[in-house]
Protein backbone atom coordinates (compact mmCIF):
# COMPACT_ATOMS: atom_id res chain seq x y z
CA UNK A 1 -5.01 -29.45 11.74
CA UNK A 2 -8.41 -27.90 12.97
CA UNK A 3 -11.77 -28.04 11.12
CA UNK A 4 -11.30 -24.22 10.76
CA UNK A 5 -7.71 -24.45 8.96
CA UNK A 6 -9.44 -26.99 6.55
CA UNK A 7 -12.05 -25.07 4.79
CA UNK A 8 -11.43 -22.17 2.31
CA UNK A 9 -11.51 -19.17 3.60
CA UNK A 10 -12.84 -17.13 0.32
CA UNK A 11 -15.61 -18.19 -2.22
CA UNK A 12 -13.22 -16.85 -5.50
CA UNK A 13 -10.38 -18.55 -6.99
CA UNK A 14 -8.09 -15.86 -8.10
CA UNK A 15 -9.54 -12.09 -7.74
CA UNK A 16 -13.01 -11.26 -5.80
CA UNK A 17 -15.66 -9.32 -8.11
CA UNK A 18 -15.23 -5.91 -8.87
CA UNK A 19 -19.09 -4.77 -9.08
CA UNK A 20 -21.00 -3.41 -11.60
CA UNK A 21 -21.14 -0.59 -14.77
CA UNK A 22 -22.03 3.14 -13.61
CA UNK A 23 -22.74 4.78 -16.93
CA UNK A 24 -22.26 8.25 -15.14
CA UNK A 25 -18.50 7.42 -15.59
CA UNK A 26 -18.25 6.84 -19.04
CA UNK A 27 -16.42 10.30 -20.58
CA UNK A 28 -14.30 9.51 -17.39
CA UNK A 29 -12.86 5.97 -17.79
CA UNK A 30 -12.53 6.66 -21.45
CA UNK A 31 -9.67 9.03 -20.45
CA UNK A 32 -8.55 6.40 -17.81
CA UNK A 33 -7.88 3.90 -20.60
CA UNK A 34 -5.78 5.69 -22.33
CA UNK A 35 -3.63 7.65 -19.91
CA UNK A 36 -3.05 3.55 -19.29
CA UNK A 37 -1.46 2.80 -22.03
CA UNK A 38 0.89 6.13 -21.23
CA UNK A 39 2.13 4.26 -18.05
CA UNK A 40 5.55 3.01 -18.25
CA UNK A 41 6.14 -0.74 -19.40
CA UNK A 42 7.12 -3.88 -17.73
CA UNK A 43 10.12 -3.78 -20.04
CA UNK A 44 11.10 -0.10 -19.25
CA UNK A 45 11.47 -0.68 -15.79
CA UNK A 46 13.57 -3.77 -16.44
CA UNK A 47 15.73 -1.65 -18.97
CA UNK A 48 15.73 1.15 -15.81
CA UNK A 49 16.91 -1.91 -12.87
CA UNK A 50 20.16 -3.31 -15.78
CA UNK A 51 21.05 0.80 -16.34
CA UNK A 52 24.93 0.53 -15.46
CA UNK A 53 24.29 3.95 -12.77
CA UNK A 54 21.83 6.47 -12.05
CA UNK A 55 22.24 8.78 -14.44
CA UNK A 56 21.73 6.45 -17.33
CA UNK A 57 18.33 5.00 -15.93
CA UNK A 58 17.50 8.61 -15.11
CA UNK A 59 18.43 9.10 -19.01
CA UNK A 60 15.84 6.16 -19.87
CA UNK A 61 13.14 8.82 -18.64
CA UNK A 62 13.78 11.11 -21.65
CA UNK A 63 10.97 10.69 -23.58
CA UNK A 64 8.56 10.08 -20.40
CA UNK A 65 6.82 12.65 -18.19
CA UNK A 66 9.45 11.57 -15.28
CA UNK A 67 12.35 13.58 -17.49
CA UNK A 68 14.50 15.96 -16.14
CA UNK A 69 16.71 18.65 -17.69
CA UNK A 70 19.74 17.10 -19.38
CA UNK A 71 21.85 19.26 -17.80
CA UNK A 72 21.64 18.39 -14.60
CA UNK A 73 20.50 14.70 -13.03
CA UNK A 74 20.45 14.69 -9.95
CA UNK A 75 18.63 12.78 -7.24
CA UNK A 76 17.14 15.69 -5.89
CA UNK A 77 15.41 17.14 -9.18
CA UNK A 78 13.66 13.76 -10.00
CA UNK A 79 12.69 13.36 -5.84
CA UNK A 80 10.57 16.80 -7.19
CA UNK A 81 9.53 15.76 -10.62
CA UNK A 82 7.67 12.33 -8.61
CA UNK A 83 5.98 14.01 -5.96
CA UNK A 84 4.90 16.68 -8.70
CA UNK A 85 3.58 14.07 -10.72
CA UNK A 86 1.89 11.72 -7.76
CA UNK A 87 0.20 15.02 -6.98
CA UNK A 88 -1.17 15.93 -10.52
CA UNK A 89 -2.63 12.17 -10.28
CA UNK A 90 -4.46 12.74 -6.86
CA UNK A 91 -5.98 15.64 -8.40
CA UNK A 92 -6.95 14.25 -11.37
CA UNK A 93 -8.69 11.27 -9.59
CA UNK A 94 -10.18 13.99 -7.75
CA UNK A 95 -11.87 15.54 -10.80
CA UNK A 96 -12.99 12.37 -12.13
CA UNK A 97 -14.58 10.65 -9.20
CA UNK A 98 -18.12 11.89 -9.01
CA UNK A 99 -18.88 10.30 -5.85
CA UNK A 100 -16.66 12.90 -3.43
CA UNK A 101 -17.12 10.23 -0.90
CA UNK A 102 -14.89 8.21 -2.33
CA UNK A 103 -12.26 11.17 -3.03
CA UNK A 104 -12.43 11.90 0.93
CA UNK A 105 -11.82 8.40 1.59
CA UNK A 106 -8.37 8.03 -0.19
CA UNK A 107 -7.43 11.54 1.31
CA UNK A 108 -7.79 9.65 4.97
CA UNK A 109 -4.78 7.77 3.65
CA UNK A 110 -2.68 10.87 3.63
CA UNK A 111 -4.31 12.16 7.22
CA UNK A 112 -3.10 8.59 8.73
CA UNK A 113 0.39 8.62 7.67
CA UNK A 114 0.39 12.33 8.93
CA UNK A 115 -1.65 11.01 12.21
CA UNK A 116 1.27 7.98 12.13
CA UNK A 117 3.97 10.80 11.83
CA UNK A 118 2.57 13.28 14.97
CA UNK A 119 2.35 10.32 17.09
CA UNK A 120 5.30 9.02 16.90
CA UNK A 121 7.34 12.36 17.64
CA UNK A 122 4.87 12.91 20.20
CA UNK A 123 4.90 9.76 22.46
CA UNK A 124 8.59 9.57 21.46
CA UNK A 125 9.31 12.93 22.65
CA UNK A 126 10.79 14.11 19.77
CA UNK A 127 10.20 18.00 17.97
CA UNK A 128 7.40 18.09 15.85
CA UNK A 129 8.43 18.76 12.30
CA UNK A 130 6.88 21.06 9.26
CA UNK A 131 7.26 17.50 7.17
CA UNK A 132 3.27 16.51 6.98
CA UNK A 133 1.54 15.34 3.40
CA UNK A 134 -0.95 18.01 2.58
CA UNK A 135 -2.46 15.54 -0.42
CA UNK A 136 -5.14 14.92 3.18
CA UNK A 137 -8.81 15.93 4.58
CA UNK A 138 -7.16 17.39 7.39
CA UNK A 139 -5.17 20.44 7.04
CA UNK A 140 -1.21 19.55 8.15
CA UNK A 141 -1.32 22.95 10.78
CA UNK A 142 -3.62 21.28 12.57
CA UNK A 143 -1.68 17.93 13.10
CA UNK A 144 0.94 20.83 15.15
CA UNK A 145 -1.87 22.32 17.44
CA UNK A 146 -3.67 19.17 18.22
CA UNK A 147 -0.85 17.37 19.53
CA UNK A 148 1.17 20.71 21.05
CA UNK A 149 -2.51 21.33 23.06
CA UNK A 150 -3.54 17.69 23.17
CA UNK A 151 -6.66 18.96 21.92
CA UNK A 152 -7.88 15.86 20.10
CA UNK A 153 -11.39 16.99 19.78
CA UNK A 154 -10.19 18.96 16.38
CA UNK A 155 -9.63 15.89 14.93
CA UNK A 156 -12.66 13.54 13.15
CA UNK A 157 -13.97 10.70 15.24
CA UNK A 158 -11.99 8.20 13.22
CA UNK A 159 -8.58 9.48 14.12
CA UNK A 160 -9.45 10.29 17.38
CA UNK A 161 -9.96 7.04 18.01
CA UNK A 162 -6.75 6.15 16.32
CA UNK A 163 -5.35 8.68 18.68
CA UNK A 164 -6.62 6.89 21.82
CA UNK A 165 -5.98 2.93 20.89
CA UNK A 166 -2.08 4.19 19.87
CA UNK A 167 -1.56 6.04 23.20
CA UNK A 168 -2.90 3.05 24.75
CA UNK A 169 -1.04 0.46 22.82
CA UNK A 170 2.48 2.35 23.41
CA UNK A 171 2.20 3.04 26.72
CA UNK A 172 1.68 -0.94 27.85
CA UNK A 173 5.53 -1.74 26.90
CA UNK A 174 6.72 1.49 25.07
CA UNK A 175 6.83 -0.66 22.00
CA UNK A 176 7.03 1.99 18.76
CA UNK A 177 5.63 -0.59 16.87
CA UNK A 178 2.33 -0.46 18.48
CA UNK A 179 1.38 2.47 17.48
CA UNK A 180 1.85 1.28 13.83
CA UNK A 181 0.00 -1.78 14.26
CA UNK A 182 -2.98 0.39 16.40
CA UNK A 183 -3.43 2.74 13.63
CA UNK A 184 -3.42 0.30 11.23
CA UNK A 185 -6.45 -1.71 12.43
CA UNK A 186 -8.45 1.80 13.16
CA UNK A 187 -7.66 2.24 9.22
CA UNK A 188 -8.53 -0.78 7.97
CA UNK A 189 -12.23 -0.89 9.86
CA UNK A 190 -12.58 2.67 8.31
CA UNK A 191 -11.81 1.66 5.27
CA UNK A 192 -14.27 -1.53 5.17
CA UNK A 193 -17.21 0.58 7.35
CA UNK A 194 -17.13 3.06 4.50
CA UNK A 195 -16.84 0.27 1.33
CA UNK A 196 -20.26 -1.01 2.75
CA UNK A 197 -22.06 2.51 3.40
CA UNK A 198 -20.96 3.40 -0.44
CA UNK A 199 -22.40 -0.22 -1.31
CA UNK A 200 -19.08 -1.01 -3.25
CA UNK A 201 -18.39 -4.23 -4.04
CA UNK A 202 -14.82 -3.07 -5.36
CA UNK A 203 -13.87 -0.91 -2.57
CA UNK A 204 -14.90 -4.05 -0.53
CA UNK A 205 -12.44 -6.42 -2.07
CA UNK A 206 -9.74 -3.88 -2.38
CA UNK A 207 -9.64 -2.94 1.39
CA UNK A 208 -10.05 -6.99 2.26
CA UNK A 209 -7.06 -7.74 0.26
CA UNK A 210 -4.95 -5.11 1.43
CA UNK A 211 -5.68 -5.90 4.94
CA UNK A 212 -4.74 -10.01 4.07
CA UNK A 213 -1.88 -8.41 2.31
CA UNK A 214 -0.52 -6.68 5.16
CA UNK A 215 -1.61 -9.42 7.66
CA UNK A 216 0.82 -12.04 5.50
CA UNK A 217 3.69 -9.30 5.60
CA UNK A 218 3.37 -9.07 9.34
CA UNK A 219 3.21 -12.76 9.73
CA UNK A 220 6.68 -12.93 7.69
CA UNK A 221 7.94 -10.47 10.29
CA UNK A 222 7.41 -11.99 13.30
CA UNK A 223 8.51 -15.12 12.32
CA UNK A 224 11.91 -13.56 11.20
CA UNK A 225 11.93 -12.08 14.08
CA UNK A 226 10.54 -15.09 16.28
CA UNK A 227 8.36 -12.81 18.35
CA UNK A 228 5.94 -13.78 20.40
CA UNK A 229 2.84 -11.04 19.26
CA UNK A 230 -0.23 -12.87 18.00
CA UNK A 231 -2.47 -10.36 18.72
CA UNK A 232 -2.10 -7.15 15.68
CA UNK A 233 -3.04 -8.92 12.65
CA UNK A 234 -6.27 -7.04 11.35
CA UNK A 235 -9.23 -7.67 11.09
CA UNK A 236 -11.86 -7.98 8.18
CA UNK A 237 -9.70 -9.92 5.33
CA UNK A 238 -10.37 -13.08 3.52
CA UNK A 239 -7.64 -14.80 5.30
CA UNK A 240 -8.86 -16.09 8.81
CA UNK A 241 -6.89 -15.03 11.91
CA UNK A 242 -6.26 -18.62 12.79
CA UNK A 243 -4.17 -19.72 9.69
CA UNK A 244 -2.27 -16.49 9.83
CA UNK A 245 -1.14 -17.34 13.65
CA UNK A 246 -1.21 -20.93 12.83
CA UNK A 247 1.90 -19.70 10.46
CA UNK A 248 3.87 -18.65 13.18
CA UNK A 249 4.19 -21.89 14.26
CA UNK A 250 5.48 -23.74 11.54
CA UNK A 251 8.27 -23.98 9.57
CA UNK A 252 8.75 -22.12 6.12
CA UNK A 253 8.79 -25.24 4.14
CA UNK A 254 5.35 -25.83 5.23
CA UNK A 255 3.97 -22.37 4.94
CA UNK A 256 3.04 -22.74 1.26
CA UNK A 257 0.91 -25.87 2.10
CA UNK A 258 -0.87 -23.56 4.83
CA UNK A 259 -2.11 -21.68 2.66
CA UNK A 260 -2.67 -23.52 -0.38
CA UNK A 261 -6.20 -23.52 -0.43
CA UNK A 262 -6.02 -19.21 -0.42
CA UNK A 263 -5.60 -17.26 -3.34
CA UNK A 264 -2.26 -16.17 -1.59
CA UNK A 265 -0.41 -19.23 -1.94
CA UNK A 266 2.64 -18.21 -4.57
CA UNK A 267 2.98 -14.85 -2.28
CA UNK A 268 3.62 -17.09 0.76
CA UNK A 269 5.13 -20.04 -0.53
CA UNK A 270 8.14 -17.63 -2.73
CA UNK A 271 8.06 -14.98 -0.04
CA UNK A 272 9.09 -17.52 2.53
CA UNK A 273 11.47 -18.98 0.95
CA UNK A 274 13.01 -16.24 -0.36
CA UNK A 275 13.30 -14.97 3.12
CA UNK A 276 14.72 -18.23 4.50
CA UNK A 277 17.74 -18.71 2.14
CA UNK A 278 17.84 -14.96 1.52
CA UNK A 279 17.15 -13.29 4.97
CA UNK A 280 15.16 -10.33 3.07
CA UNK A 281 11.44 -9.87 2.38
CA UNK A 282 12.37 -8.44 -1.17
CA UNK A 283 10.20 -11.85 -3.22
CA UNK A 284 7.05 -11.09 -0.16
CA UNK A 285 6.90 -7.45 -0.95
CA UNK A 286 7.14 -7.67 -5.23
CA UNK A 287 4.43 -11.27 -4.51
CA UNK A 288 2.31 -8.58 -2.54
CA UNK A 289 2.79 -5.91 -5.03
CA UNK A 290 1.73 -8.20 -8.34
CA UNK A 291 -1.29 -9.74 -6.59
CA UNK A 292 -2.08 -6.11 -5.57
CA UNK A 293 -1.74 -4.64 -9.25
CA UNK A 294 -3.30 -8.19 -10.49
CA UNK A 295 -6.62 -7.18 -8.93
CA UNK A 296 -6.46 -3.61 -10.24
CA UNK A 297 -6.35 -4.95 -13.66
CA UNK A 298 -9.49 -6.98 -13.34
CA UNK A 299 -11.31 -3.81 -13.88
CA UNK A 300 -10.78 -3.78 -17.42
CA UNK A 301 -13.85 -5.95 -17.44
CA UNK A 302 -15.62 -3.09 -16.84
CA UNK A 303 -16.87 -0.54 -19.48
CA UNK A 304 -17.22 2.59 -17.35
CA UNK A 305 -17.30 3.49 -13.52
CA UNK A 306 -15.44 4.77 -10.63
CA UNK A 307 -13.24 1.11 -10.39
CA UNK A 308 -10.79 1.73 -13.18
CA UNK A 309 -10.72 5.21 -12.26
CA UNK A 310 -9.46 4.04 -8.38
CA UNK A 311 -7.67 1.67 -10.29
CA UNK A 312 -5.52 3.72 -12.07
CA UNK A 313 -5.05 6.20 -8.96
CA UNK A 314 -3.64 3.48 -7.30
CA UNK A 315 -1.34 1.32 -10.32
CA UNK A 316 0.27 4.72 -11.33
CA UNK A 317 1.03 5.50 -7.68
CA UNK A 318 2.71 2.29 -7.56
CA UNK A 319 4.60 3.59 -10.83
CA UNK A 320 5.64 5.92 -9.31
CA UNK A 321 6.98 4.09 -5.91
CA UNK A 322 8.66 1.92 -8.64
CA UNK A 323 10.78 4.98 -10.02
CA UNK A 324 12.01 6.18 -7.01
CA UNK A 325 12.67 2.18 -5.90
CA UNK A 326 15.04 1.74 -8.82
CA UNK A 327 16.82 5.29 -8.85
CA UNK A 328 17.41 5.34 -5.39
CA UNK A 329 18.68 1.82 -5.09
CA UNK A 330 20.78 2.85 -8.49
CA UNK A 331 22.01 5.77 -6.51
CA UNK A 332 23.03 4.05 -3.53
CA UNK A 333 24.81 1.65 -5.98
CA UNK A 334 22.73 -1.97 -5.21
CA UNK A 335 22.93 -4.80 -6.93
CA UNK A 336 21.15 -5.37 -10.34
CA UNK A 337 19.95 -8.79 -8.51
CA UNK A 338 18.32 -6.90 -5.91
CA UNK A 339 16.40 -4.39 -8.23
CA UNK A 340 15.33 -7.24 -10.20
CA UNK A 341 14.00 -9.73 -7.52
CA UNK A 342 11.67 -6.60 -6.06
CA UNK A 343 10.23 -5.77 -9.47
CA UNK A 344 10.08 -9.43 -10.35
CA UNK A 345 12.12 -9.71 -13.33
């Protein structure tokens, strides 16, 4: 193995820093903590994934703010109930963030999906739907009349460049998938360019992490998939592009050992076995998901500032996902076993 493949490639053990105090946030994470300890427990989700059906993990809800009328339980009220509440969470990080920067910032994450969404039916030549997130910087009527004009000069400069590397991507093979992987990467340097103009050391780690995140996910992919891309892992993680491709190229016995000397080694040493005897990428994505939340927690070490607001944005979001993950798969009848390996129980 390489010189480069023998070094660490990150100067933490578990979790990077998460910065410092801001004592302009203290009213403000004082509310954060305890809406925490409102969020729904490990155990309560577990109790949700063993529910014989739907409508008795639906009925687990009662006493939560996820609880619907007991007269009626069906899939489509709760679908409502989530988004309602994932909305009154965006809009209560958006009253406690001082720094509006950072507010505009996780709105970009609605504009790309939306940006991921009009691409798609436009270089696929499919009708351009009403279905856009309006949680976004960008207004969702605008999404219609820049693509129906091809006017992309109403869009910022950061999508418009997303714009231009996904037309370009698609059009070399037709490949769908590039446009994911294009507006990805315009993302994550977005994301990382705007951690270092806000000087935040949190924001920072958070972004690098996803993008190593996402980067092992992909590697799991392609080697499932034994494709021969090398070239759409992004850019600006801890992990170094070399390991990541170096994974392709090895078996999945030997993948843990790759990356033993990253803070990622239990993600890719369960994930790939998991996927190996279980042909699914249900351990990767829970491994992902616990690091993820892992991090978030961190920033209980500090006493008040924007990080455990971001962090709580971002842990009851994933609350959320969880919610819908276990009463759709309980309406669609899955397996316990399934349920349980995703949440990790």
């Amino acid at each position: 193995m390489d010189y480069e493949l023998r070094t660490t490639d990150v100067d933490f053990y578990t979790y990077p820093p998460v910065g410092d105090d801001d004592w302009r946030y203290t009213f403000q994470t004082a509310q954060v903590r305890v809406l925490e300890m409102q969020m729904l427990s490990p155990a309560a989700l577990l109790d949700m994934a063993n529910a014989k059906n739907f409508e008795q993990a639906a009925g687990l809800l009662a006493a939560t703010e996820y609880a619907i009328p007991q007269t009626s339980k069906s899939f489509a009220e709760m679908e409502d109930i989530l988004r309602l509440r994932r909305a009154a969470v965006r809009e209560l990080f958006a009253d406690f963030i001082l720094d509006k920067p950072i507010v505009e910032l996780f709105k970009t994450r609605a504009d790309f999906a939306n940006l991921r969404l009009a691409l798609r039916r436009t270089l696929t030549e499919k009708p351009l739907g009403t279905d856009y997130s309006d949680d976004g910087n960008v207004p969702p009527e605008i999404f219609e009349e820049v693509f129906e004009a091809e006017n992309y000069n109403l869009l910022p400069c950061y999508m418009a460049q997303a714009v231009e590397r996904a037309v370009l991507a698609y059009y070399q093979n037709k490949d769908v998938r590039q446009i994911d992987f294009a507006i990805d990467d315009v993302q994550a340097e977005y994301n990382l360019k705007i951690a270092r103009r806000l000087n935040s050391l949190f924001l920072l780690g958070l972004f690098r992490i996803q993008i190593d995140l996402t980067n092992i996910r992909t590697m799991l992919r392609l080697k499932y998939t034994e494709s021969e891309q090398r070239n759409v892992f992004l850019k600006g993680g801890y992990i170094q592009l070399e390991r990541l491709k170096r994974g392709l190229d090895i078996g999945y016995e030997a993948l843990g050992h790759l990356f033993f000397v990253t803070p990622y080694y239990q993600i890719v040493e369960s994930g790939a076995n998991y996927l190996a005897s279980d042909k699914s990428f249900l351990r990767a994505e829970q491994q992902c998901a616990k690091f993820f939340t892992g991090y978030l927690r961190t920033t209980i070490q500090i006493t008040t500032g924007p990080q455990p607001i971001i962090a709580y944005l971002l842990m009851k979001e994933n609350e959320i996902r969880t919610v819908r993950l276990i009463l759709t798969a309980k309406k669609n009848y899955l397996d316990t076993k399934l349920i349980l390996d995703r949440l990790g129980g």
